[in-house]
C-alpha atoms as a PDB file:
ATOM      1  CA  UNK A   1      -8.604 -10.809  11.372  1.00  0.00           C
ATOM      2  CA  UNK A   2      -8.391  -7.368   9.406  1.00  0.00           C
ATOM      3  CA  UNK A   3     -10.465  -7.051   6.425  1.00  0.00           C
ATOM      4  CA  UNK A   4     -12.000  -3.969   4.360  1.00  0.00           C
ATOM      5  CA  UNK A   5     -15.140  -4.386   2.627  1.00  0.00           C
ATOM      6  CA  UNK A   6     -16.215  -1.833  -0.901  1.00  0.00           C
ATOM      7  CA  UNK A   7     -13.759   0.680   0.091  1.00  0.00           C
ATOM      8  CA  UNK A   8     -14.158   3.383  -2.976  1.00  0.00           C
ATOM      9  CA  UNK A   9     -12.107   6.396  -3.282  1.00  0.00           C
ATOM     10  CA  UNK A  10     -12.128   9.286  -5.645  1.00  0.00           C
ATOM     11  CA  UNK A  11      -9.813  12.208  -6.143  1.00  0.00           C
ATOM     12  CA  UNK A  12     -11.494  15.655  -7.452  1.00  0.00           C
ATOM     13  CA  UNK A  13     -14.070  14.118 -10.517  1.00  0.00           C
ATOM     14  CA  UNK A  14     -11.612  11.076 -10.636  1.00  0.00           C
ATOM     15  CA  UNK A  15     -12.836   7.616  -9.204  1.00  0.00           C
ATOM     16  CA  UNK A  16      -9.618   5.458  -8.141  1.00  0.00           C
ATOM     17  CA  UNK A  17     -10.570   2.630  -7.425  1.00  0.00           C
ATOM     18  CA  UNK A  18     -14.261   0.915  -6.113  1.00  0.00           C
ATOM     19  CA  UNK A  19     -15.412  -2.480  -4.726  1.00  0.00           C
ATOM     20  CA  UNK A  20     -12.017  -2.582  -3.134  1.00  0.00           C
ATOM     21  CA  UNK A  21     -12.358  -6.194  -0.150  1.00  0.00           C
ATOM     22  CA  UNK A  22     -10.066  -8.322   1.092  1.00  0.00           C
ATOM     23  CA  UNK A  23      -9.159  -9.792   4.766  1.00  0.00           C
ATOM     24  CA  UNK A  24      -5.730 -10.922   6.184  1.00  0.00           C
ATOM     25  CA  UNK A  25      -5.414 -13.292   9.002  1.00  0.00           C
ATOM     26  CA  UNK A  26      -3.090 -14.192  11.384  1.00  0.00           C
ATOM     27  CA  UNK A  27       0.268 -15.249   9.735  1.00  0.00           C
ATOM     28  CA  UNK A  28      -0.623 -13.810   6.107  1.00  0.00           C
ATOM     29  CA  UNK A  29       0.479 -10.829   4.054  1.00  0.00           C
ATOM     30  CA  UNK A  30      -1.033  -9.268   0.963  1.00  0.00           C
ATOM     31  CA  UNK A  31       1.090  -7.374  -1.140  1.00  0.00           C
ATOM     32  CA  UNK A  32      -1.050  -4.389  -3.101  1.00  0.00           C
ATOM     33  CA  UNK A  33      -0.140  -3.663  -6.675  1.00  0.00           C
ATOM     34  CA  UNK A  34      -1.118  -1.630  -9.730  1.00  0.00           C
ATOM     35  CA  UNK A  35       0.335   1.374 -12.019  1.00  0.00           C
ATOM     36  CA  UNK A  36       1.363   4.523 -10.620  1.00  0.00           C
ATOM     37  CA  UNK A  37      -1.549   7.402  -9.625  1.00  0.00           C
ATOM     38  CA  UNK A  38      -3.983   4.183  -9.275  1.00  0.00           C
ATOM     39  CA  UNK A  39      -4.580   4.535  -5.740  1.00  0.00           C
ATOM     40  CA  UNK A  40      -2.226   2.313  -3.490  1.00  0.00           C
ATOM     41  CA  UNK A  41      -1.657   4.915  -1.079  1.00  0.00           C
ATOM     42  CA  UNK A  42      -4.938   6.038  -0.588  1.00  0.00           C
ATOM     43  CA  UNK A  43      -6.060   2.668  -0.079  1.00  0.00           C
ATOM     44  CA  UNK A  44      -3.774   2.248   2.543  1.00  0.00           C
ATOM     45  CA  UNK A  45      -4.260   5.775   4.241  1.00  0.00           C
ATOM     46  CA  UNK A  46      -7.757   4.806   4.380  1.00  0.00           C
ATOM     47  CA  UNK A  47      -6.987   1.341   5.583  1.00  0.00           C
ATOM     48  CA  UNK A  48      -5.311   2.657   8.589  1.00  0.00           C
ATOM     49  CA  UNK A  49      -7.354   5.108   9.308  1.00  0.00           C
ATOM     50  CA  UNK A  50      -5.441   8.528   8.248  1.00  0.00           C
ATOM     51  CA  UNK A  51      -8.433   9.458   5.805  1.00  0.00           C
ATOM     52  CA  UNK A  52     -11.982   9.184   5.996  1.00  0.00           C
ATOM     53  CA  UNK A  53     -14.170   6.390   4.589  1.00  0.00           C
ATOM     54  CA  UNK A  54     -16.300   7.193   1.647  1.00  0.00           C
ATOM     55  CA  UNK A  55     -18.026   4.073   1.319  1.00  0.00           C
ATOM     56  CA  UNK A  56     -17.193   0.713   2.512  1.00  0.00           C
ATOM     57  CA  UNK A  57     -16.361  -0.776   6.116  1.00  0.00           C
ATOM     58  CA  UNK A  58     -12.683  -1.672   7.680  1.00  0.00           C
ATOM     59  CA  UNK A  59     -13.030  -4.616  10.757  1.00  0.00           C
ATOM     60  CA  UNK A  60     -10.244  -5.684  13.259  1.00  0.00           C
ATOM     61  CA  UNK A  61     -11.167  -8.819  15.070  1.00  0.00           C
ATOM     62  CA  UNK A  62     -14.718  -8.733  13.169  1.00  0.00           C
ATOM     63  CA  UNK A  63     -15.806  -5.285  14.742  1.00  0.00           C
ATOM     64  CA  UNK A  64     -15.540  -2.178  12.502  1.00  0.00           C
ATOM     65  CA  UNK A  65     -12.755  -0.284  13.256  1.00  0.00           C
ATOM     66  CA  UNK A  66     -15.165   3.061  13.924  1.00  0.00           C
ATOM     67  CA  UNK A  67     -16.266   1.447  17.017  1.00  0.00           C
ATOM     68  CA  UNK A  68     -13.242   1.006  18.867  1.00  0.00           C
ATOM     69  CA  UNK A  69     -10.511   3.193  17.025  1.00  0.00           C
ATOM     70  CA  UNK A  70      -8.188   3.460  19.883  1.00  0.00           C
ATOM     71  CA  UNK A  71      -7.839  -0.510  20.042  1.00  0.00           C
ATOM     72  CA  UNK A  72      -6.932  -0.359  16.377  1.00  0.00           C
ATOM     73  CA  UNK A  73      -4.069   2.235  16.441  1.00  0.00           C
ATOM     74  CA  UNK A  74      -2.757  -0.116  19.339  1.00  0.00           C
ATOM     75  CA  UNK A  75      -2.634  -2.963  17.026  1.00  0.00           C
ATOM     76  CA  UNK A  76      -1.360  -1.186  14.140  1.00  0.00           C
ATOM     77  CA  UNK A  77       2.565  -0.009  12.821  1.00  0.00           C
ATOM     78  CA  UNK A  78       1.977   2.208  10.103  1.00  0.00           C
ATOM     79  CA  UNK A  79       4.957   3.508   7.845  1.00  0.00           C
ATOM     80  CA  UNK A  80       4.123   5.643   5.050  1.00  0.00           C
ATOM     81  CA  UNK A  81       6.399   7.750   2.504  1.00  0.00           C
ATOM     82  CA  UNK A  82       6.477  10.469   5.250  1.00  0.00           C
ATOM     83  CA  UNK A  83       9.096   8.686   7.863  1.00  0.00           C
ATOM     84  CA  UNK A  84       8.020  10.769  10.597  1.00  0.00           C
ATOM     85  CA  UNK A  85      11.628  11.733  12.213  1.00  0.00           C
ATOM     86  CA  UNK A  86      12.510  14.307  13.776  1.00  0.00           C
ATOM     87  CA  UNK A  87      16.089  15.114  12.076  1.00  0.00           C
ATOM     88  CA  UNK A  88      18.096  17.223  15.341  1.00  0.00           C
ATOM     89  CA  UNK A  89      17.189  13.925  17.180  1.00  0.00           C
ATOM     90  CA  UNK A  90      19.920  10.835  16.607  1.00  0.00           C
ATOM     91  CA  UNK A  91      18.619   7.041  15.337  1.00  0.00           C
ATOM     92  CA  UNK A  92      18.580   6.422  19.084  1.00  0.00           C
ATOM     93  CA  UNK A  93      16.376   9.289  20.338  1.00  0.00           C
ATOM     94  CA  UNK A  94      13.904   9.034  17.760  1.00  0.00           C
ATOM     95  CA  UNK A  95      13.495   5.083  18.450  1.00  0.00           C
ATOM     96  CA  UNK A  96      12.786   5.543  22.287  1.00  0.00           C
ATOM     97  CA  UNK A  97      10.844   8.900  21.736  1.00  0.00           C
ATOM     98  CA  UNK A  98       8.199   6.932  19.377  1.00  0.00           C
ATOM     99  CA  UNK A  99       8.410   3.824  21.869  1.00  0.00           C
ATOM    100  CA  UNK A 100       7.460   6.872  24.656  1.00  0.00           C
ATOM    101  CA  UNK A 101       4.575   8.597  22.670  1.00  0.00           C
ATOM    102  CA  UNK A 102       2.785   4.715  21.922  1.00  0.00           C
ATOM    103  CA  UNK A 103       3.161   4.223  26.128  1.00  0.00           C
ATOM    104  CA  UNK A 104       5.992   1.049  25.424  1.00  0.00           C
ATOM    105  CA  UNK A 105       8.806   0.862  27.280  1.00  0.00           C
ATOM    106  CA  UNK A 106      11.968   0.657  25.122  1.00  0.00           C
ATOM    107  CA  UNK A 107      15.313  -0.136  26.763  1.00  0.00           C
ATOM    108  CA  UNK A 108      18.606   1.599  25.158  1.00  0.00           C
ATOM    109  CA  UNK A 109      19.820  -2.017  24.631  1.00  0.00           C
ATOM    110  CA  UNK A 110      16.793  -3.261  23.071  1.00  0.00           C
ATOM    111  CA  UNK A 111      16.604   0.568  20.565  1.00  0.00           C
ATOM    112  CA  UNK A 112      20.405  -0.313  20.000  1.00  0.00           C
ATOM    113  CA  UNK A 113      20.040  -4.109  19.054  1.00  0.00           C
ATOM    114  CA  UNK A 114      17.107  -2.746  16.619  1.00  0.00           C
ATOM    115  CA  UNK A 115      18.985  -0.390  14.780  1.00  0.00           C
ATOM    116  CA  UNK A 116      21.834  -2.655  14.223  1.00  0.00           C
ATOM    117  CA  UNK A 117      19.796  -5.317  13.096  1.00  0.00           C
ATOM    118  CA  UNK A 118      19.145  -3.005   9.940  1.00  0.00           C
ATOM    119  CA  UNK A 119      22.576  -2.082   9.784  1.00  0.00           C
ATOM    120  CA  UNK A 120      22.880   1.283  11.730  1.00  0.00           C
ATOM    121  CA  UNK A 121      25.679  -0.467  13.930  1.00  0.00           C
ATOM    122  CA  UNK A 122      27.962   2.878  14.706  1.00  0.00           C
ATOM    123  CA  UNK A 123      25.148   5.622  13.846  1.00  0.00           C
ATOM    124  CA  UNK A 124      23.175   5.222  16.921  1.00  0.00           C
ATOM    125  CA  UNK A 125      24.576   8.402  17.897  1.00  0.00           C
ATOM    126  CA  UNK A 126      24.279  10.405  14.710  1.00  0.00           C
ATOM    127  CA  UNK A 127      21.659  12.824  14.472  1.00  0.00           C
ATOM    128  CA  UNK A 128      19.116  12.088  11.974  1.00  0.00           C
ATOM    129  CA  UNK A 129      19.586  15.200   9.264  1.00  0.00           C
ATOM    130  CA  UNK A 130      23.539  13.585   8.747  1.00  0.00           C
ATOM    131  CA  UNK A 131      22.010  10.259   7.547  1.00  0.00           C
ATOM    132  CA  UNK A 132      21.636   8.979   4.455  1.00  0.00           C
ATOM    133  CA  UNK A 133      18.135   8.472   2.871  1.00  0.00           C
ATOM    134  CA  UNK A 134      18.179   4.739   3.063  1.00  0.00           C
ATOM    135  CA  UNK A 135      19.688   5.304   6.513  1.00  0.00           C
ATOM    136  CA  UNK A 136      16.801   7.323   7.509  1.00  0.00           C
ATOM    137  CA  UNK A 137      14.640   4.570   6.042  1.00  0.00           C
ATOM    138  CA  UNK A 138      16.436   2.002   8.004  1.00  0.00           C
ATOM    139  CA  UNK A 139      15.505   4.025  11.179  1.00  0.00           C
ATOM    140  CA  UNK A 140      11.814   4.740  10.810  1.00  0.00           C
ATOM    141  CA  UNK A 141      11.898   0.439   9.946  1.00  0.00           C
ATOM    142  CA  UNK A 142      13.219  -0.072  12.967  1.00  0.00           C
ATOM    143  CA  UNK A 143      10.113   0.576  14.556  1.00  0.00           C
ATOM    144  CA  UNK A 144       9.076  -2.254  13.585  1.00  0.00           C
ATOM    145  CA  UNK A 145      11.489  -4.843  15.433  1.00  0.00           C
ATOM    146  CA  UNK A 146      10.424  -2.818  18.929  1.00  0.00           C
ATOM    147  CA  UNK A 147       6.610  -2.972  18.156  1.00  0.00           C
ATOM    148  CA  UNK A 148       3.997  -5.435  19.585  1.00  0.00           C
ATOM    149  CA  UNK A 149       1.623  -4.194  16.854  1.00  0.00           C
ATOM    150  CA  UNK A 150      -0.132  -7.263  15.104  1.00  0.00           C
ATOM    151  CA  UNK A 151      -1.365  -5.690  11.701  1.00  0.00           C
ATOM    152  CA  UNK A 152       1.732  -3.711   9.994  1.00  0.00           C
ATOM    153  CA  UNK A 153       1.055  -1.552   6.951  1.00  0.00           C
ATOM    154  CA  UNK A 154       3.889  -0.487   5.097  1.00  0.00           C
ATOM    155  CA  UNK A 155       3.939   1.533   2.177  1.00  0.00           C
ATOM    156  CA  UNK A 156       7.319   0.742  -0.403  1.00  0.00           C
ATOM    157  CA  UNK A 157       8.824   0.003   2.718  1.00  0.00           C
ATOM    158  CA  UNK A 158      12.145  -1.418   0.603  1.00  0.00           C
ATOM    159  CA  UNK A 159      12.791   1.851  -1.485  1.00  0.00           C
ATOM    160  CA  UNK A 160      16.258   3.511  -1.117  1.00  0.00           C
ATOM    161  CA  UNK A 161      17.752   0.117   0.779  1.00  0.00           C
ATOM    162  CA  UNK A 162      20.659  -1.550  -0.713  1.00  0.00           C
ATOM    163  CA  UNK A 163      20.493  -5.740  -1.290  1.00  0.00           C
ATOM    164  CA  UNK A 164      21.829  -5.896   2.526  1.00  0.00           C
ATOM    165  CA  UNK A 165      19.240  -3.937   4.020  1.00  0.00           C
ATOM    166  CA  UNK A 166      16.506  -5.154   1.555  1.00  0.00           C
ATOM    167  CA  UNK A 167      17.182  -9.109   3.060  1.00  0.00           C
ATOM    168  CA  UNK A 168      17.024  -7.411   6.749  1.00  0.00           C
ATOM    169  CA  UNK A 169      14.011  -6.081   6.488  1.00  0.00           C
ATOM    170  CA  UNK A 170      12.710  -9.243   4.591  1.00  0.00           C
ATOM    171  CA  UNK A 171      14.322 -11.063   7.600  1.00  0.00           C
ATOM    172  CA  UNK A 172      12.297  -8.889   9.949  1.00  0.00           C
ATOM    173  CA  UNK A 173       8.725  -9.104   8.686  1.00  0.00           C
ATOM    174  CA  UNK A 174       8.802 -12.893   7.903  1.00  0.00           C
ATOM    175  CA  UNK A 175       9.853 -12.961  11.530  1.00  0.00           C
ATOM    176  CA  UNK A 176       6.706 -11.270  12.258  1.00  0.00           C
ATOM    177  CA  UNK A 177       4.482 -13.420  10.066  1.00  0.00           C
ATOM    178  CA  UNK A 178       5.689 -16.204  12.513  1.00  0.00           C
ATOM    179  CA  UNK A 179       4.775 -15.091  14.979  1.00  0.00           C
ATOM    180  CA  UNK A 180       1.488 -14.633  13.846  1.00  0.00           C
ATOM    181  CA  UNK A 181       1.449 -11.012  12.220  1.00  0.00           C
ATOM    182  CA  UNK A 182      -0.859  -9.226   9.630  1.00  0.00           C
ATOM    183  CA  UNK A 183       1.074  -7.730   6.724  1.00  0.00           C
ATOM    184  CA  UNK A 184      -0.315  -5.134   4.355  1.00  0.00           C
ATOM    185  CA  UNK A 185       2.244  -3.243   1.877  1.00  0.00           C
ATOM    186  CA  UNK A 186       3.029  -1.723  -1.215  1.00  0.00           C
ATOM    187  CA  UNK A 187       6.771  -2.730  -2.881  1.00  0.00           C
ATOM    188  CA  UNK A 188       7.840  -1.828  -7.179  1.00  0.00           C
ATOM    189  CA  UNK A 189      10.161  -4.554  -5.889  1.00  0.00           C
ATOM    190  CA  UNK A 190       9.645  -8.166  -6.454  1.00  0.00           C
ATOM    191  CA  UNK A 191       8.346  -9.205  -2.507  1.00  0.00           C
ATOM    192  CA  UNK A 192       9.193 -12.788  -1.547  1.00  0.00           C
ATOM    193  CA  UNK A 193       8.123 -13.280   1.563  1.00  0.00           C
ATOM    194  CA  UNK A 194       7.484 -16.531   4.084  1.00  0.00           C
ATOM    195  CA  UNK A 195       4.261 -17.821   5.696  1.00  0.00           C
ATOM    196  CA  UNK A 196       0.752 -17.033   3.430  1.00  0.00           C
ATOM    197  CA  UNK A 197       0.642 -14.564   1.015  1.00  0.00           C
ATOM    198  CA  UNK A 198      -1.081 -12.979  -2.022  1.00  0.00           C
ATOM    199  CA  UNK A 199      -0.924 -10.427  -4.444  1.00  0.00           C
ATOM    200  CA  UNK A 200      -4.109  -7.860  -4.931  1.00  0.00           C
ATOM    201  CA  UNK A 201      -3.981  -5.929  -8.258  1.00  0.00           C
ATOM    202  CA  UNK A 202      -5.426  -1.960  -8.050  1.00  0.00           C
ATOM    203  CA  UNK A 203      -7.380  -0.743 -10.673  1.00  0.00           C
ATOM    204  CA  UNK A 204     -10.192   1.624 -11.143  1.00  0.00           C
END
């Protein structure tokens, strides 16, 4: 189980949001919403980990997360606006080199069948600064079909994909929520998704 617990966050004088709590289990998503400059991003920077708590308490498997943060980052995919690629390297390179850093083992086969599964059949090959935005997109989602991470927070993870690429990546994270996955994101799109799922509304 994930949950957060009266996370607050302010920027400068401003106060985002406070009193922020929810928990996913096993097989749910939650899909975060509210206007723009409201805090969605935050939230999830802080939910992850990538900025510090200023009140409030975020558990994995009901033992706060400041306990045992290596465990966490094992059992967490994280994609944020940043896609983290490094452009000289192809689709390909990038895939295994991120499977390398995290300790997996990630067959060419397996990074191949991954990247055409999102549609980047032909582009393997292609170094990263030719692609197209959504085709850089496509890439850093790919991590996602080669990760054994249960909890996955994504944030607009379907910006710049077409309809085709949009139902792929639907495809791939209701394939996760079978199989017993945590889903946290962030979407302007409408987010149909399978298994047990909510919306949360932001506001300060």
């Amino acid at each position: 189980m994930f949950s957060v617990s009266n996370l607050s966050c302010s920027r400068g004088d401003k106060r985002l949001f406070s009193g922020v709590s929810f928990t996913l289990q096993p097989g749910e998503w939650l899909h975060l919403e509210g206007d723009n400059g409201v805090g969605k991003t935050s939230l999830l920077r802080l939910a992850c980990g990538l900025s510090a708590l200023e009140q409030g308490e975020i558990s994995w498997h009901n033992q706060s997360v400041s306990q045992n943060p290596e465990a966490f980052r094992a059992d967490l995919a994280y994609l944020g606006h940043q896609l983290a690629l490094k452009e000289d390297l192809t689709a390909l390179e990038n895939l295994r080199a991120d499977a390398a850093v995290a300790g997996r083992a990630l067959t060419l086969a397996d990074a191949k069948a991954a990247l055409a599964q999102l549609g980047l059949r032909g582009r393997e090959h292609l170094p990263v600064r030719v692609l197209s935005q959504g085709q850089k997109r496509r890439t850093a989602l790919a991590r996602l079909l080669v990760s054994t991470a249960k909890l996955w927070i994504l944030d607009e993870p379907f910006v710049a994909l077409d309809a085709a690429a949009q139902h792929a990546l639907s495809t791939v994270i209701n394939g996760h929520l079978a199989r017993q996955g945590m889903v946290l994101l962030t979407s302007h799109q409408a987010v149909t998704l399978s298994g047990q799922g909510r919306s949360y509304r932001l506001s300060a």
